[in-house]
N, C-alpha and C. Protein backbone atom coordinates (compact mmCIF):
# COMPACT_ATOMS: atom_id res chain seq x y z
N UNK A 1 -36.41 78.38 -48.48
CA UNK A 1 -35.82 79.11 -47.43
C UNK A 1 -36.83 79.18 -46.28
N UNK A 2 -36.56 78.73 -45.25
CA UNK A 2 -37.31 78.75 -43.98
C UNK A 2 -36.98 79.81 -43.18
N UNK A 3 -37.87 80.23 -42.62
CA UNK A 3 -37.59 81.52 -41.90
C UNK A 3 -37.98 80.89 -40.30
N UNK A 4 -36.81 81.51 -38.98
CA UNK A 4 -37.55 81.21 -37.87
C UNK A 4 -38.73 81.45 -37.42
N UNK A 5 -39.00 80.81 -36.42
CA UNK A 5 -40.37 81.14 -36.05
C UNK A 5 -40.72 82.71 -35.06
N UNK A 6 -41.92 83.12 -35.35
CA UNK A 6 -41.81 84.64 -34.96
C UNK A 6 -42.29 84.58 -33.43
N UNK A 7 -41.44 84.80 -32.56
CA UNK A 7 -41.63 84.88 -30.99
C UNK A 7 -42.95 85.94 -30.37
N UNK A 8 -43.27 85.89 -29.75
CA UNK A 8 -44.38 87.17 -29.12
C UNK A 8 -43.37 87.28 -28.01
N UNK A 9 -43.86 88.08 -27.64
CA UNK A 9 -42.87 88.87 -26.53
C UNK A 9 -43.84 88.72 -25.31
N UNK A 10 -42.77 88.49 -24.39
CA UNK A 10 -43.67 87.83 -22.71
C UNK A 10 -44.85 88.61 -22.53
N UNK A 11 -45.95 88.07 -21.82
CA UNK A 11 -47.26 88.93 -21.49
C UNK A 11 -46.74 89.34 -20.42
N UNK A 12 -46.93 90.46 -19.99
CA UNK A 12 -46.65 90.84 -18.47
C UNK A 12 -47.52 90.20 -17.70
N UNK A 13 -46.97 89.97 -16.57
CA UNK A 13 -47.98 89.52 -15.39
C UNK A 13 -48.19 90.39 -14.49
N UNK A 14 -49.21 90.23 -13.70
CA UNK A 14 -49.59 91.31 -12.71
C UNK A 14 -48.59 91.20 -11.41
N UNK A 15 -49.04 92.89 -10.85
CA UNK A 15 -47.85 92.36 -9.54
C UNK A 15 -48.74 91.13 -8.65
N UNK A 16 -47.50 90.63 -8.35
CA UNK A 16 -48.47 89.23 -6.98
C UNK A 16 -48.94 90.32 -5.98
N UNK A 17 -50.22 90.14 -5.53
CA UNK A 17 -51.03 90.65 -4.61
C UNK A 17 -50.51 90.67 -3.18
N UNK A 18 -51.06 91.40 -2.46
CA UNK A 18 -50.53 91.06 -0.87
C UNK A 18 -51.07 89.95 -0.52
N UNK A 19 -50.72 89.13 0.97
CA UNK A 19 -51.37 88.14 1.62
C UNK A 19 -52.62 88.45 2.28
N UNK A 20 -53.45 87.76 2.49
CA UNK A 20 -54.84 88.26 2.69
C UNK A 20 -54.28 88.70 4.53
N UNK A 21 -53.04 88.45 5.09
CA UNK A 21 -53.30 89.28 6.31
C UNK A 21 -53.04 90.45 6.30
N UNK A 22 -52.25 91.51 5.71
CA UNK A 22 -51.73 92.75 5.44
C UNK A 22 -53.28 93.61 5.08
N UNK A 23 -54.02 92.75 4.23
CA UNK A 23 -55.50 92.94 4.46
C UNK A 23 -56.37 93.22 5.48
N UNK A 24 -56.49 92.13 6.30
CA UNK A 24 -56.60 92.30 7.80
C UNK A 24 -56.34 93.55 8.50
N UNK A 25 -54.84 93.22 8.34
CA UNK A 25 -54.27 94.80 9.09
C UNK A 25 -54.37 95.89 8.86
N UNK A 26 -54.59 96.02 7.86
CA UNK A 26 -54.84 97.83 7.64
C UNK A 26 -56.64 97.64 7.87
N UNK A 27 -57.52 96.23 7.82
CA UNK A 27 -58.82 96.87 8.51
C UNK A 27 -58.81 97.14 9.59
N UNK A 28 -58.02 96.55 10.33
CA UNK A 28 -57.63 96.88 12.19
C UNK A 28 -57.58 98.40 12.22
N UNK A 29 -56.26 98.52 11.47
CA UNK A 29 -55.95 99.80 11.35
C UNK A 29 -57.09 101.11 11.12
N UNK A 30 -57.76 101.22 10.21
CA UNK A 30 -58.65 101.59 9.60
C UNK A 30 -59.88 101.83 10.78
N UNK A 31 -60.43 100.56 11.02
CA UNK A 31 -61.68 100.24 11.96
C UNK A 31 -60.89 101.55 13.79
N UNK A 32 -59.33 101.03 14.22
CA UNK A 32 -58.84 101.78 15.30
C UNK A 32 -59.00 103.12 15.06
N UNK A 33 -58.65 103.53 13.89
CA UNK A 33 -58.25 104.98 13.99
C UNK A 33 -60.11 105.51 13.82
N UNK A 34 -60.87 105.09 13.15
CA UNK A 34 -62.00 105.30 13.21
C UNK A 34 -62.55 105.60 14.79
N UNK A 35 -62.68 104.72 15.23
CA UNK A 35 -62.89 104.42 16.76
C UNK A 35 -62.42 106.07 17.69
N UNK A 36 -61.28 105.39 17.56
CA UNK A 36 -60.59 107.05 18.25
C UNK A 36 -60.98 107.70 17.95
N UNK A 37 -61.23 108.60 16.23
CA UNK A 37 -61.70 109.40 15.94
C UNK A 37 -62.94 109.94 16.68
N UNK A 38 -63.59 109.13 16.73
CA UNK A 38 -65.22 109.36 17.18
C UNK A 38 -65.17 109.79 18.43
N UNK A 39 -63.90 108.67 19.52
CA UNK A 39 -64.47 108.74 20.64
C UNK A 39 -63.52 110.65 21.25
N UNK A 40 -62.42 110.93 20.47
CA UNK A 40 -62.26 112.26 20.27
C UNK A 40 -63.17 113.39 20.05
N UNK A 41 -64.04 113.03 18.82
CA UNK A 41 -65.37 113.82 18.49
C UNK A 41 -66.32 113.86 20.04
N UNK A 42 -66.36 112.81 20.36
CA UNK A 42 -67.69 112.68 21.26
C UNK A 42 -66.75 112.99 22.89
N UNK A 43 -65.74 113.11 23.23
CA UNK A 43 -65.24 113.37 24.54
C UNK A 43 -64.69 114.48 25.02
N UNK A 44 -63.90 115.00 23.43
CA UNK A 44 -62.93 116.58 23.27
C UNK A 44 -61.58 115.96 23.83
N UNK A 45 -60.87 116.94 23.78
CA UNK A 45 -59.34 116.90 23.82
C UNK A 45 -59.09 116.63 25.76
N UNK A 46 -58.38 115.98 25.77
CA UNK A 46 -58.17 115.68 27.25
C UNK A 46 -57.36 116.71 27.92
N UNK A 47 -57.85 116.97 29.76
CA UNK A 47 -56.86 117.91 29.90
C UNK A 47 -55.55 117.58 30.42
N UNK A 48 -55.12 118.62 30.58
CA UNK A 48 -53.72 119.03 30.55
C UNK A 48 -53.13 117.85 32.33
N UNK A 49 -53.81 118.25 32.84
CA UNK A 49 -53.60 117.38 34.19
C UNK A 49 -53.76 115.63 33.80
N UNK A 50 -54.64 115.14 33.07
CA UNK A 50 -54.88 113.82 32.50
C UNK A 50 -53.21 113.71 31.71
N UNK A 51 -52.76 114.49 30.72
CA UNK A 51 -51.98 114.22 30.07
C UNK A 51 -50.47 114.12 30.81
N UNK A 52 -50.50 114.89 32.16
CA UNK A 52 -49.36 114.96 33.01
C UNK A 52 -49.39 113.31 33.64
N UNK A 53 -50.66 113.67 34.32
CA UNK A 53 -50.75 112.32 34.72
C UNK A 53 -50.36 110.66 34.00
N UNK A 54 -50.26 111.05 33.06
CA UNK A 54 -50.37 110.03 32.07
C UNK A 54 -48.68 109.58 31.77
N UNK A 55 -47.79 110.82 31.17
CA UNK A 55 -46.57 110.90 31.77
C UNK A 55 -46.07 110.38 32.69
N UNK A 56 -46.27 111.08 33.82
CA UNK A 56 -45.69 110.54 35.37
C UNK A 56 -46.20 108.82 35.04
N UNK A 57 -47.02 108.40 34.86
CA UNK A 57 -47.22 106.85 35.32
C UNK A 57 -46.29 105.75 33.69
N UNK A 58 -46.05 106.66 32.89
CA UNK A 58 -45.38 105.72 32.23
C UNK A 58 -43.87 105.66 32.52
N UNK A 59 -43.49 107.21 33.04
CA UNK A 59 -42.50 107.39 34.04
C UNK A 59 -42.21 106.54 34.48
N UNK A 60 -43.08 105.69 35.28
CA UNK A 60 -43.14 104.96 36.74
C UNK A 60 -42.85 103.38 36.01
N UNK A 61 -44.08 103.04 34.48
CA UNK A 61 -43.50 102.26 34.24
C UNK A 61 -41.97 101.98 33.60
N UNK A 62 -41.63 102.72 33.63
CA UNK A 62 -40.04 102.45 32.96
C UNK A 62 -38.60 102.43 34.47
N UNK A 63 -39.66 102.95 34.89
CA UNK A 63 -38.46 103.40 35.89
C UNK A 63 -38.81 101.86 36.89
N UNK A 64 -39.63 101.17 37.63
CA UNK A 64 -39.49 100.34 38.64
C UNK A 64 -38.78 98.97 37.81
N UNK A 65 -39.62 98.69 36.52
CA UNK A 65 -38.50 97.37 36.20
C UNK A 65 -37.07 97.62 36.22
N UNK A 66 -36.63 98.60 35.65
CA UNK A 66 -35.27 99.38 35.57
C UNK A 66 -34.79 99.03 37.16
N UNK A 67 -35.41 99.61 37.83
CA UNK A 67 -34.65 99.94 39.51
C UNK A 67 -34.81 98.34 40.16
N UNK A 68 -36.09 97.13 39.73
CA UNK A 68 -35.67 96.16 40.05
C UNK A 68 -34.28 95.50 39.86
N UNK A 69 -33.98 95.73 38.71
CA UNK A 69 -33.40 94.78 38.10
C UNK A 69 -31.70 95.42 38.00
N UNK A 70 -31.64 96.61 38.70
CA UNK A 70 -30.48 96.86 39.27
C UNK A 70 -30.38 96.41 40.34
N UNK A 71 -31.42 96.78 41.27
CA UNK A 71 -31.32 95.58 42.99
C UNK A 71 -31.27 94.48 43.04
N UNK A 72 -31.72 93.72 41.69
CA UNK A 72 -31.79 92.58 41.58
C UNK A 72 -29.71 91.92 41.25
N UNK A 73 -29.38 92.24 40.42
CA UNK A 73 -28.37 92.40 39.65
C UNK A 73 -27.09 92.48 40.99
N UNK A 74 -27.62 94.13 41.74
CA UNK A 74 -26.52 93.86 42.69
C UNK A 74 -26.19 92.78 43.89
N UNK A 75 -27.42 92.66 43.92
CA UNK A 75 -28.10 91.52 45.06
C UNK A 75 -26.76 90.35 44.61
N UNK A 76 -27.10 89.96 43.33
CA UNK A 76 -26.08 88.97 42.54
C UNK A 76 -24.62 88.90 42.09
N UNK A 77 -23.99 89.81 42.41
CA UNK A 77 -22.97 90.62 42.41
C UNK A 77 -22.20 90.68 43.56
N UNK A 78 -23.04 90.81 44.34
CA UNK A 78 -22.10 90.35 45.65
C UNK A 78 -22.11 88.97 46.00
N UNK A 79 -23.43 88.65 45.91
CA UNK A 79 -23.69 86.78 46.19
C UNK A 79 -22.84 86.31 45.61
N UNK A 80 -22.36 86.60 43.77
CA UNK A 80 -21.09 85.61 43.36
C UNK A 80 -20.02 86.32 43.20
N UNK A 81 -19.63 87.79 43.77
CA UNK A 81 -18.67 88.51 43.60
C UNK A 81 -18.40 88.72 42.34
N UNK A 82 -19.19 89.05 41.46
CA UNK A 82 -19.46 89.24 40.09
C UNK A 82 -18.80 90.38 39.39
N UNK A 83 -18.21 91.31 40.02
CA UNK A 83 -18.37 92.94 39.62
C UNK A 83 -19.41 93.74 39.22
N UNK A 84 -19.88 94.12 38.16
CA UNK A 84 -21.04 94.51 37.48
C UNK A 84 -21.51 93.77 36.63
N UNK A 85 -21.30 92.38 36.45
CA UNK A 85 -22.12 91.72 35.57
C UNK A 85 -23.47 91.79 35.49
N UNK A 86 -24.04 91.21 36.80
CA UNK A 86 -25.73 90.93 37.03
C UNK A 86 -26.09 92.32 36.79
N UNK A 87 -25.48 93.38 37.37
CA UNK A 87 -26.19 94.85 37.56
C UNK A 87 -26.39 95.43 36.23
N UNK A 88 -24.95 94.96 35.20
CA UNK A 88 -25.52 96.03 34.38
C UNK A 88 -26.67 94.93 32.92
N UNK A 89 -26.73 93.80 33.40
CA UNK A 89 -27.15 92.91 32.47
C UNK A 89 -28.63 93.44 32.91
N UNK A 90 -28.76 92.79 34.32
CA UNK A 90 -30.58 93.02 34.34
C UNK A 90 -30.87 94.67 34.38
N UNK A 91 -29.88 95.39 34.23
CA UNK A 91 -30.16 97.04 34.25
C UNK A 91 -30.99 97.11 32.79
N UNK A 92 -30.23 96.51 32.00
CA UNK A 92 -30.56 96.68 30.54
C UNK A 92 -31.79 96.19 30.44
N UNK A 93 -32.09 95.03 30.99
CA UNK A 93 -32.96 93.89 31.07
C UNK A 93 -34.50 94.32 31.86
N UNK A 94 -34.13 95.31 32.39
CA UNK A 94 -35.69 95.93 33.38
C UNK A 94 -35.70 96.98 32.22
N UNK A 95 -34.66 97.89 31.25
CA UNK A 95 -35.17 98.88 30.78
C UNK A 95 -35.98 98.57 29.41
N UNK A 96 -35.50 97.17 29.40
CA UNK A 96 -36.36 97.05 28.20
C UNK A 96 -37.85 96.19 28.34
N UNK A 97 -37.74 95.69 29.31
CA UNK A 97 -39.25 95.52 30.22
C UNK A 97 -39.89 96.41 30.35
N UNK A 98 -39.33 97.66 30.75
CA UNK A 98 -40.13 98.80 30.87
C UNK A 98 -40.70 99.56 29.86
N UNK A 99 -39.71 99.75 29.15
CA UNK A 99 -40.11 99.93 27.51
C UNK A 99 -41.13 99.37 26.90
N UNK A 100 -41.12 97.74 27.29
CA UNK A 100 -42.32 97.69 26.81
C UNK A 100 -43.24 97.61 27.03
N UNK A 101 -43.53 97.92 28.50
CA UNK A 101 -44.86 98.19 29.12
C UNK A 101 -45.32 99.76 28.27
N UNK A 102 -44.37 100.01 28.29
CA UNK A 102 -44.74 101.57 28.40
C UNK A 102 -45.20 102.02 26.93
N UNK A 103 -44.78 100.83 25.82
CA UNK A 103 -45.35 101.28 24.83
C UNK A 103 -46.41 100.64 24.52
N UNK A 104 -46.52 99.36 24.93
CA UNK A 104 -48.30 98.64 25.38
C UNK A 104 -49.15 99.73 25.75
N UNK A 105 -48.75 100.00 27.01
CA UNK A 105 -49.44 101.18 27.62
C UNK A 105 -49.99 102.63 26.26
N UNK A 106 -49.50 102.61 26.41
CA UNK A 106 -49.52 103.92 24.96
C UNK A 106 -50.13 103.78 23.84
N UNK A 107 -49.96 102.73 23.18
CA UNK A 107 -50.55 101.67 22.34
C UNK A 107 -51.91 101.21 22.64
N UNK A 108 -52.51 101.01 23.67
CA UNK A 108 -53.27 101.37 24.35
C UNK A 108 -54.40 102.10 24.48
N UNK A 109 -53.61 102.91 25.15
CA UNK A 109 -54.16 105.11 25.43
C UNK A 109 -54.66 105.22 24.01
């Protein structure tokens, strides 16, 4: 009488590791927030007028691509008798230009 053969049961494997850039990135990460930290320690909290200021100009960036690109838009609108095509396309189209200045900007800061 032969008996089957006795199986072992799978070895587990380890989880697969991250890619060595996710590595990278959290030293970015790590090394930035360090940085700030310090330069917080060593400067103090900014004032209140810096932080207005800072506002108003991202304000500014969101708002001029925006307002181009409605002048731009209507400009085009009448040139091909368009209705609101151009206006509300590049409307969208400056706000998200602006957007992303503004979070560069910030990103940044």
């Amino acid at each position: 009488m032969t008996h089957p053969p006795i199986t072992q049961p799978p070895v587990p494997q380890p989880p697969p590791t991250q890619p060595p850039g996710n590595h990278d990135r959290l030293g970015e990460a790590v090394r930035t927030r360090r940085e700030r930290r310090a330069r917080w320690q060593r400067e103090g909290e900014r004032s209140l007028g810096r932080n207005l200021a800072m506002i108003g100009a991202l304000g500014w960036t969101v708002v001029v691509p925006t307002l181009g690109g409605v002048f731009a838009g209507r400009w085009l609108d009448r040139h091909f008798a368009s209705g609101i095509f151009w206006t509300l396309g590049l409307l969208v189209a400056g706000l998200a230009v602006g957007c992303m200045f503004a979070w560069r900007r910030m990103h940044d800061e």
